[in-house]
PDB file of N, CA and C in Angstrom:
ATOM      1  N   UNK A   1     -11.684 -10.507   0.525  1.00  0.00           N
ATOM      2  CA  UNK A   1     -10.347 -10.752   0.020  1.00  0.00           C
ATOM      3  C   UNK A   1      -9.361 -10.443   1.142  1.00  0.00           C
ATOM      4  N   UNK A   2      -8.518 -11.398   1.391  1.00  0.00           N
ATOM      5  CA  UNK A   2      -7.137 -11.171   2.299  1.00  0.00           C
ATOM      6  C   UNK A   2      -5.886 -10.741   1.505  1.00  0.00           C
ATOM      7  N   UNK A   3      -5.477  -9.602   1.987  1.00  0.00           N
ATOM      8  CA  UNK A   3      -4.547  -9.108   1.334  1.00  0.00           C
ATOM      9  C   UNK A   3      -3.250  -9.029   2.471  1.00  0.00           C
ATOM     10  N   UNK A   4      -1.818  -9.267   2.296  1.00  0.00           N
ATOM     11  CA  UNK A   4      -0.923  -9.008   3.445  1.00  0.00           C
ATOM     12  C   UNK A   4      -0.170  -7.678   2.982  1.00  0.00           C
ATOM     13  N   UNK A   5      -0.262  -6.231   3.677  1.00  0.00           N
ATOM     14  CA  UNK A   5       0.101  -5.021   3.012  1.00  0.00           C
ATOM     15  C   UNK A   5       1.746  -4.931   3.657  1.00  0.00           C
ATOM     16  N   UNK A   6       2.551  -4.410   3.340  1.00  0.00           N
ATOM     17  CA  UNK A   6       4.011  -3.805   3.698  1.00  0.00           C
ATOM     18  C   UNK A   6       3.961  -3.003   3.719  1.00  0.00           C
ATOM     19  N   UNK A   7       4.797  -1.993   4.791  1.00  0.00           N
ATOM     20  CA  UNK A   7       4.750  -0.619   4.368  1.00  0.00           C
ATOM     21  C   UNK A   7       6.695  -0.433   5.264  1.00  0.00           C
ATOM     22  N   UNK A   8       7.100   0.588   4.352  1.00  0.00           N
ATOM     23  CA  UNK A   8       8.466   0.489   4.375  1.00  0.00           C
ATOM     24  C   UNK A   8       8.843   2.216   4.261  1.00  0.00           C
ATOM     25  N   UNK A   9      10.347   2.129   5.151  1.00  0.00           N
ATOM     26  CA  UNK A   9      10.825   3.780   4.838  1.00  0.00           C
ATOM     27  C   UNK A   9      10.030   4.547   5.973  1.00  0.00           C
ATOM     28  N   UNK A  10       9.980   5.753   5.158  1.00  0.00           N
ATOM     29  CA  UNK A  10       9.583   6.834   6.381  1.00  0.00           C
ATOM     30  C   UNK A  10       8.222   6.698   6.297  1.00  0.00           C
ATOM     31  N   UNK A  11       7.732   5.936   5.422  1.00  0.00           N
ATOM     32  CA  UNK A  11       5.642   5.842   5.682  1.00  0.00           C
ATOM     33  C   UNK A  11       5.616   5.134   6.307  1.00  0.00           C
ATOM     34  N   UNK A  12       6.753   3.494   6.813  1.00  0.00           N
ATOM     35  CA  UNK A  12       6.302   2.865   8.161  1.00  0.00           C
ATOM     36  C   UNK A  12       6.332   3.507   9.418  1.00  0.00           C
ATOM     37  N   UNK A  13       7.305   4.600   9.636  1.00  0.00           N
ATOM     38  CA  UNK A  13       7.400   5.306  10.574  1.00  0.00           C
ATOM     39  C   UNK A  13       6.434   6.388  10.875  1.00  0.00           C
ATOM     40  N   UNK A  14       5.784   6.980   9.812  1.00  0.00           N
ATOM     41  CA  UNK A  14       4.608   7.483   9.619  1.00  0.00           C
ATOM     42  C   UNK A  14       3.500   6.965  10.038  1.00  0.00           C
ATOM     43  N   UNK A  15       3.589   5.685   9.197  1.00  0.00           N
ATOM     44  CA  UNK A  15       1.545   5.163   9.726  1.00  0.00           C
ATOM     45  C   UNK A  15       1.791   4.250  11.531  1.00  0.00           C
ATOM     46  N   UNK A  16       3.664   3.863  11.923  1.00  0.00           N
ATOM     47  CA  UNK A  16       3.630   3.437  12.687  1.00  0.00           C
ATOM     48  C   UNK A  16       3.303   1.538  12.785  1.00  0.00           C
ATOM     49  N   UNK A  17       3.382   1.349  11.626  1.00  0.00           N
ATOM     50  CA  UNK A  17       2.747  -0.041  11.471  1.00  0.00           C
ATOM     51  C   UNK A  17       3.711  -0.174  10.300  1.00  0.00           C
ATOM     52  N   UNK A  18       4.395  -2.075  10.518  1.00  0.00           N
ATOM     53  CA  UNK A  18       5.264  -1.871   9.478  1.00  0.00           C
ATOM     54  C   UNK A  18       4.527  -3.397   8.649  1.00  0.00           C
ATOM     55  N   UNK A  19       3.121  -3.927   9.009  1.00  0.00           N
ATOM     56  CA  UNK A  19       2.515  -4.844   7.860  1.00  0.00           C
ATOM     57  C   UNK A  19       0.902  -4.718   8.417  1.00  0.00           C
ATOM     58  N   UNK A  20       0.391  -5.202   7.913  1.00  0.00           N
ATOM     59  CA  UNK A  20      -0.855  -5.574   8.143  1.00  0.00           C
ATOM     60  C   UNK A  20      -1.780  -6.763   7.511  1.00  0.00           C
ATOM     61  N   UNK A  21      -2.795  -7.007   8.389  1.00  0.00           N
ATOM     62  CA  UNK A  21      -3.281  -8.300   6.848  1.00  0.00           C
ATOM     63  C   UNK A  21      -5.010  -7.456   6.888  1.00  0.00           C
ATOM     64  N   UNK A  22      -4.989  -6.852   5.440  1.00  0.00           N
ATOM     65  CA  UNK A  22      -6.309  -6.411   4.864  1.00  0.00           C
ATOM     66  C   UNK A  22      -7.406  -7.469   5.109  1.00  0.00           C
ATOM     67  N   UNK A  23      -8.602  -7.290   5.117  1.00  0.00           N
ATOM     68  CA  UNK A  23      -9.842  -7.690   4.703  1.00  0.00           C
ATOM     69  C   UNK A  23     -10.786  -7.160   3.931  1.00  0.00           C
ATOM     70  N   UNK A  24     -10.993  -6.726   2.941  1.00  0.00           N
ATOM     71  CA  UNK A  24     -11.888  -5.828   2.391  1.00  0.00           C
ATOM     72  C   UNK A  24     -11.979  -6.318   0.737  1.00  0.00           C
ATOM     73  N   UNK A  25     -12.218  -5.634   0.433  1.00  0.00           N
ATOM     74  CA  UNK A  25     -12.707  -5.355  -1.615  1.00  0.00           C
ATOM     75  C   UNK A  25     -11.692  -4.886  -1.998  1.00  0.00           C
ATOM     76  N   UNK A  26     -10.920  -4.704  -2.715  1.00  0.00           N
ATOM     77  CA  UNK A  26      -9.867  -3.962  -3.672  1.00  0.00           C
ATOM     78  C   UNK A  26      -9.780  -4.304  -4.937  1.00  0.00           C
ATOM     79  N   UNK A  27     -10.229  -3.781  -5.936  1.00  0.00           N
ATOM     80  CA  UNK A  27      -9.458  -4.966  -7.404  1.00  0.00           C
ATOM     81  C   UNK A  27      -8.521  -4.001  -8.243  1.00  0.00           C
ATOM     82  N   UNK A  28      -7.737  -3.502  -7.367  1.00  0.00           N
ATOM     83  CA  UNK A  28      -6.383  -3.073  -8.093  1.00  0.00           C
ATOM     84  C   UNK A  28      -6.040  -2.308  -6.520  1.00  0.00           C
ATOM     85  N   UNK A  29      -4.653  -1.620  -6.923  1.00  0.00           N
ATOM     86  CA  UNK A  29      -3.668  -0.900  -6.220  1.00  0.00           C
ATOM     87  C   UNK A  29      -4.227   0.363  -5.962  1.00  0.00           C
ATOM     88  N   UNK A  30      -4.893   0.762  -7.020  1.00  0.00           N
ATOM     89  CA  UNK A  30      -5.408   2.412  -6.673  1.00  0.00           C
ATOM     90  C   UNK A  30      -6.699   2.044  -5.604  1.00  0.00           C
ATOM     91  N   UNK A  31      -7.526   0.661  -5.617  1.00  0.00           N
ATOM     92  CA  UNK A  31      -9.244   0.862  -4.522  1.00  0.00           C
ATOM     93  C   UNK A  31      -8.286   0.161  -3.373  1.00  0.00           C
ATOM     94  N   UNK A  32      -7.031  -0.446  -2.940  1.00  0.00           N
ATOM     95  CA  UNK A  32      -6.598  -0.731  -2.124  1.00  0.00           C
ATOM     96  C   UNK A  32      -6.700   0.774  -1.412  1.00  0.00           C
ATOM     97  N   UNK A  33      -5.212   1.488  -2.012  1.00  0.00           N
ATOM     98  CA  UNK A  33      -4.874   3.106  -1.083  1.00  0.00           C
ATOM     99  C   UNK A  33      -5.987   3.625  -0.970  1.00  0.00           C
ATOM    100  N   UNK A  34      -7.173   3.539  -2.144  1.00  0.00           N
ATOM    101  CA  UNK A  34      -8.365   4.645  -1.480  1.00  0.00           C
ATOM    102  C   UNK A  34      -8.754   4.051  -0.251  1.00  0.00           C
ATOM    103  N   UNK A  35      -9.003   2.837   0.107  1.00  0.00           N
ATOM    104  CA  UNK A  35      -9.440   2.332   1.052  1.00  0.00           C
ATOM    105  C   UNK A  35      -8.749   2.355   2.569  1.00  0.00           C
ATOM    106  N   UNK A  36      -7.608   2.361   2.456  1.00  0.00           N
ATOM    107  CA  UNK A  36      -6.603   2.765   3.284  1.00  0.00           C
ATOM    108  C   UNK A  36      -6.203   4.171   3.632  1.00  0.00           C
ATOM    109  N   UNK A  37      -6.577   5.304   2.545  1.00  0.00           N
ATOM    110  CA  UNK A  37      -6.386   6.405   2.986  1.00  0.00           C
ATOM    111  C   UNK A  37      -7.730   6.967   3.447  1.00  0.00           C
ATOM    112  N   UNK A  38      -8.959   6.225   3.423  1.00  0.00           N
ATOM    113  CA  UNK A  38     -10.029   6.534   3.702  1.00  0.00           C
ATOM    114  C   UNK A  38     -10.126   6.290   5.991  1.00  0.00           C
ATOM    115  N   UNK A  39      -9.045   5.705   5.633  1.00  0.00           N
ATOM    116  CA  UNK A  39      -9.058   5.902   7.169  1.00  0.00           C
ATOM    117  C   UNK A  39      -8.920   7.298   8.503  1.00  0.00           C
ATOM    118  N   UNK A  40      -8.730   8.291   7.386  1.00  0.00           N
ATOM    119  CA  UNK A  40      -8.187   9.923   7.502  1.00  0.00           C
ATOM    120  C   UNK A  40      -6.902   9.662   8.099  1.00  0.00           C
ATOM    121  N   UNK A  41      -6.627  10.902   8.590  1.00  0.00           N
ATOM    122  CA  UNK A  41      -5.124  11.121   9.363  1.00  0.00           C
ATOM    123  C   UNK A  41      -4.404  11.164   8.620  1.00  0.00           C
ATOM    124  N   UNK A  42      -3.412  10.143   9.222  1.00  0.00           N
ATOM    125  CA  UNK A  42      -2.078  10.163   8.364  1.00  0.00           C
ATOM    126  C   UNK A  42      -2.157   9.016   7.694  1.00  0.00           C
ATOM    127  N   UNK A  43      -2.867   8.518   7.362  1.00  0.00           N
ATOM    128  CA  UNK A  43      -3.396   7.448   6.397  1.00  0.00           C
ATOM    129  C   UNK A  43      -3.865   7.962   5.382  1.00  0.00           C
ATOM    130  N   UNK A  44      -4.648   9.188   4.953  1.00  0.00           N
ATOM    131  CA  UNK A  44      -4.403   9.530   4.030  1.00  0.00           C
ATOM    132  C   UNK A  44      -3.063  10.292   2.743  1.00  0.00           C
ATOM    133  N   UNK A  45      -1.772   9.630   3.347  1.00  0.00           N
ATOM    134  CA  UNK A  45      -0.771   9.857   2.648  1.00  0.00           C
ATOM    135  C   UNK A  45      -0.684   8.943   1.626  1.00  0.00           C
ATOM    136  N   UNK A  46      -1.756   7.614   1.784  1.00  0.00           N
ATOM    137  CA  UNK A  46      -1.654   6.415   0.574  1.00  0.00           C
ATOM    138  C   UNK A  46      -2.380   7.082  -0.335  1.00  0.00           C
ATOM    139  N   UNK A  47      -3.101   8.322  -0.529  1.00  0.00           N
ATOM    140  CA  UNK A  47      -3.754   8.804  -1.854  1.00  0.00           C
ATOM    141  C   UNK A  47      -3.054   9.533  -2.634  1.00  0.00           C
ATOM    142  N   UNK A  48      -1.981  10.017  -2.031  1.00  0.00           N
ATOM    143  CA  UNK A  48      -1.023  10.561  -3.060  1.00  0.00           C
ATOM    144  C   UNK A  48       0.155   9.487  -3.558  1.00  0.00           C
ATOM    145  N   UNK A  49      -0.568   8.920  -4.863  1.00  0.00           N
ATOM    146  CA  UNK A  49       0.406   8.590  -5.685  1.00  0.00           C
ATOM    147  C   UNK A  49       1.793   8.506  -6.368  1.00  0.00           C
ATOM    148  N   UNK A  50       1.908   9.959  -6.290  1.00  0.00           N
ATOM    149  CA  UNK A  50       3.112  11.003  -6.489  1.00  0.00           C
ATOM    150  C   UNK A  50       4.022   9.993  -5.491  1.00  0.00           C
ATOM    151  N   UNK A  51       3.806  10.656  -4.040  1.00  0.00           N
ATOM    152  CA  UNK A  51       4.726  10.211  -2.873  1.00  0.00           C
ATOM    153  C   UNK A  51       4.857   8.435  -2.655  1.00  0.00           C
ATOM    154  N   UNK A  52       4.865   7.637  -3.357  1.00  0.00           N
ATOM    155  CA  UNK A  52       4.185   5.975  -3.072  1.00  0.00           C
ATOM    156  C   UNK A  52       5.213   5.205  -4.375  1.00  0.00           C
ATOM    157  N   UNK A  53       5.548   4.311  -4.034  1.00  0.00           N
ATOM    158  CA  UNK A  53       5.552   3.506  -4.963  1.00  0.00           C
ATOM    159  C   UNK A  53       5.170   1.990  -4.684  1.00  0.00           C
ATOM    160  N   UNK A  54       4.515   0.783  -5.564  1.00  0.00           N
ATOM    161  CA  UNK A  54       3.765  -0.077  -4.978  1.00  0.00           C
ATOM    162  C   UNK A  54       4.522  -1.148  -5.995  1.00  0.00           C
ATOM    163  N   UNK A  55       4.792  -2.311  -4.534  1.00  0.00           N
ATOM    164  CA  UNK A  55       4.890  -4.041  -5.675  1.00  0.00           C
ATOM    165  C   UNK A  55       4.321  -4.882  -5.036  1.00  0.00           C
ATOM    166  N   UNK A  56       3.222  -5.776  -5.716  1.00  0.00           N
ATOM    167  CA  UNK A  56       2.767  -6.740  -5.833  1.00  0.00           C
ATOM    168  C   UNK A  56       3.739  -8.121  -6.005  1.00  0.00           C
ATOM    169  N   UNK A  57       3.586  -8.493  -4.914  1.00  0.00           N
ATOM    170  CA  UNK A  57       4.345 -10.224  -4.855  1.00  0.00           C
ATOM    171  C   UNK A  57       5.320  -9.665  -5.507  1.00  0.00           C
ATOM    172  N   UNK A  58       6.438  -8.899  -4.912  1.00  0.00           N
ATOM    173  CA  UNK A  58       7.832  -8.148  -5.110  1.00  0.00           C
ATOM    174  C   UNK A  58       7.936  -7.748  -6.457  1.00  0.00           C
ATOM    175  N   UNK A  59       7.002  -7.605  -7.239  1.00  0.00           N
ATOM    176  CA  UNK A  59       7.319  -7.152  -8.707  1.00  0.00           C
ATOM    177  C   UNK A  59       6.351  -5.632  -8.115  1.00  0.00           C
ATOM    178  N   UNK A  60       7.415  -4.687  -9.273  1.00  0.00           N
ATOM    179  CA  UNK A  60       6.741  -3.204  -9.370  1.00  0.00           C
ATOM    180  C   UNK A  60       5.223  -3.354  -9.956  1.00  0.00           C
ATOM    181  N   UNK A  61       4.434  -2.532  -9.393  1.00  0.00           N
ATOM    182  CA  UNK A  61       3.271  -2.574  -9.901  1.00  0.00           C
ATOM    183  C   UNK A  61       3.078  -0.929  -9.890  1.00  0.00           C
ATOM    184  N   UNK A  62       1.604  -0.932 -10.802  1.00  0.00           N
ATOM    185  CA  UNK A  62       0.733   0.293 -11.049  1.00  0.00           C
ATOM    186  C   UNK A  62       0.063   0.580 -10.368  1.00  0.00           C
ATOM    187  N   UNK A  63      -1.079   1.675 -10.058  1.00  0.00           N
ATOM    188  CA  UNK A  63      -2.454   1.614  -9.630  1.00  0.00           C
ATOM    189  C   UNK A  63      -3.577   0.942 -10.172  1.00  0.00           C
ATOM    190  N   UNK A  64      -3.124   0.587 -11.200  1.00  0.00           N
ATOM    191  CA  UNK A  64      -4.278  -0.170 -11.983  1.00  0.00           C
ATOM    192  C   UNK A  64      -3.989  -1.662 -12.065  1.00  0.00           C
ATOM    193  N   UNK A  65      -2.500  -2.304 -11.272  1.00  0.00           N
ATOM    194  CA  UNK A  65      -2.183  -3.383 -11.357  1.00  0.00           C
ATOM    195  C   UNK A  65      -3.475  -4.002 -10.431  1.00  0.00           C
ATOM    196  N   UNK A  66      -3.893  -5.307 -11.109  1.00  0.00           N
ATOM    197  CA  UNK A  66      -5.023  -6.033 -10.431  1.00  0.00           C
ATOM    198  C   UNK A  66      -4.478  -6.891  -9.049  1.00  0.00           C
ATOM    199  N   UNK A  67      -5.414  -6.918  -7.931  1.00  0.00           N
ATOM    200  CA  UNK A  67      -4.915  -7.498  -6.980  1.00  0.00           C
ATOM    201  C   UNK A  67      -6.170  -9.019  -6.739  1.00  0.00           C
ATOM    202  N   UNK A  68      -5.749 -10.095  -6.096  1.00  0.00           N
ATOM    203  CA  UNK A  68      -6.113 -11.061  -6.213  1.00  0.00           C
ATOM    204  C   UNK A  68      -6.363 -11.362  -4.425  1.00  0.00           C
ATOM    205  N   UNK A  69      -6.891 -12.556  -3.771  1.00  0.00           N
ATOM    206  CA  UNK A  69      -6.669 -12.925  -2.331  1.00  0.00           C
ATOM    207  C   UNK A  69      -5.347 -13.630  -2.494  1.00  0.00           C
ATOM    208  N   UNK A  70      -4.600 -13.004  -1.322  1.00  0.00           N
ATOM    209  CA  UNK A  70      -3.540 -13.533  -0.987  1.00  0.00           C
ATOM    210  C   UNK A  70      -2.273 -12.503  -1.306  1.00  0.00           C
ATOM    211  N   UNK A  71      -2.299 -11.808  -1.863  1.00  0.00           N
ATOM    212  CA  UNK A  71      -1.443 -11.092  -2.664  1.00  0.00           C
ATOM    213  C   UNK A  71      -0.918 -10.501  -1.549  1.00  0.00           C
ATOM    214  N   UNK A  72       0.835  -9.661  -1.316  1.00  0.00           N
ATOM    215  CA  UNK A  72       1.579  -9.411  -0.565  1.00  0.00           C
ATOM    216  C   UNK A  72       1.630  -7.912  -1.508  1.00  0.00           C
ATOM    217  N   UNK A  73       0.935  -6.905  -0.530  1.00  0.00           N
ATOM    218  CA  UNK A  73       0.916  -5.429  -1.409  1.00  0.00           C
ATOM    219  C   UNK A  73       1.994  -4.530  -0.585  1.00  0.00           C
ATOM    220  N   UNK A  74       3.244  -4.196  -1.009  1.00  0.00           N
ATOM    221  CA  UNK A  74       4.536  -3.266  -0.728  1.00  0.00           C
ATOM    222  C   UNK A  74       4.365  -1.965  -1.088  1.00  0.00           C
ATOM    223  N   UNK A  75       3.973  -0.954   0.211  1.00  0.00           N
ATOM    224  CA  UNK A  75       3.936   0.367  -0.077  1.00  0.00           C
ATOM    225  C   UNK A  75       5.539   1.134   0.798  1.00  0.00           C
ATOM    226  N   UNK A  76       6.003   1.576  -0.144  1.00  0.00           N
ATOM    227  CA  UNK A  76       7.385   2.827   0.511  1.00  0.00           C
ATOM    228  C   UNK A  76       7.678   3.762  -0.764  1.00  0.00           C
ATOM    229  N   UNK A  77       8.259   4.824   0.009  1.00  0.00           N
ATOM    230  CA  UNK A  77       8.428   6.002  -0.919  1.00  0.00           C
ATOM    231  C   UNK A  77       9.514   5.961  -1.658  1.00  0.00           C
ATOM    232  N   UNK A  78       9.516   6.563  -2.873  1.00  0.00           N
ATOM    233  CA  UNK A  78      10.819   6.565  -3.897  1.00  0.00           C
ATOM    234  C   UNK A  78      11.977   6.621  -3.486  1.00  0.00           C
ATOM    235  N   UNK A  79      12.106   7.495  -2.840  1.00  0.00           N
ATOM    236  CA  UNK A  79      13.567   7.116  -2.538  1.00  0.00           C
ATOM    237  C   UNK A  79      13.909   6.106  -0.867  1.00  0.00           C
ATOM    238  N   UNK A  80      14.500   5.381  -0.816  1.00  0.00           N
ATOM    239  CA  UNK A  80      14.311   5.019   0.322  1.00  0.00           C
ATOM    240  C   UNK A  80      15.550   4.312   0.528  1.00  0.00           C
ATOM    241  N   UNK A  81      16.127   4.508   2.018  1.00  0.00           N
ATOM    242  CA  UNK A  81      17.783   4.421   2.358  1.00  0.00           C
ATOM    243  C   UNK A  81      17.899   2.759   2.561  1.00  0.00           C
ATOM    244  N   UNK A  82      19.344   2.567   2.691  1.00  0.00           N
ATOM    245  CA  UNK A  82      19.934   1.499   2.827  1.00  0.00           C
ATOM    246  C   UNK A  82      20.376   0.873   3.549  1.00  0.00           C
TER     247      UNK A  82
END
């Protein structure tokens, strides 16, 4: 599955990378971040939920929202400036 990820706010400045295009297995939002925070470092900041909020093809999503090939996955933290 090809996935195109975003990452926005102070976690782009964090992971240093502000998109990427996935290749892997995911079938939701939560086996995406495990998979991504399975990278250690500071990549494991995508396992805390708490700190994250996620949209799928610009709509808010869950961890349990299902992800498909092709899908555009938006990770940045709650609050985030203007």
């Amino acid at each position: 599955m090809q996935l195109k990820i975003l990452y926005f706010a102070r976690l782009r400045e964090e992971l240093g990378v502000a998109a990427e295009e996935f290749a892997g297995e995911a079938a939701n939002v939560a086996a995406l971040a495990s998979a991504l925070a399975a990278r250690g470092g500071k990549w494991r900041a995508l396992a805390d939920e708490r700190r994250l909020r996620v949209a799928v093809n610009q709509d808010m999503a869950s961890a349990s929202t299902p992800l498909k090939a092709g899908d555009e996955v938006a990770f940045f933290p709650p609050v985030t400036g203007g």
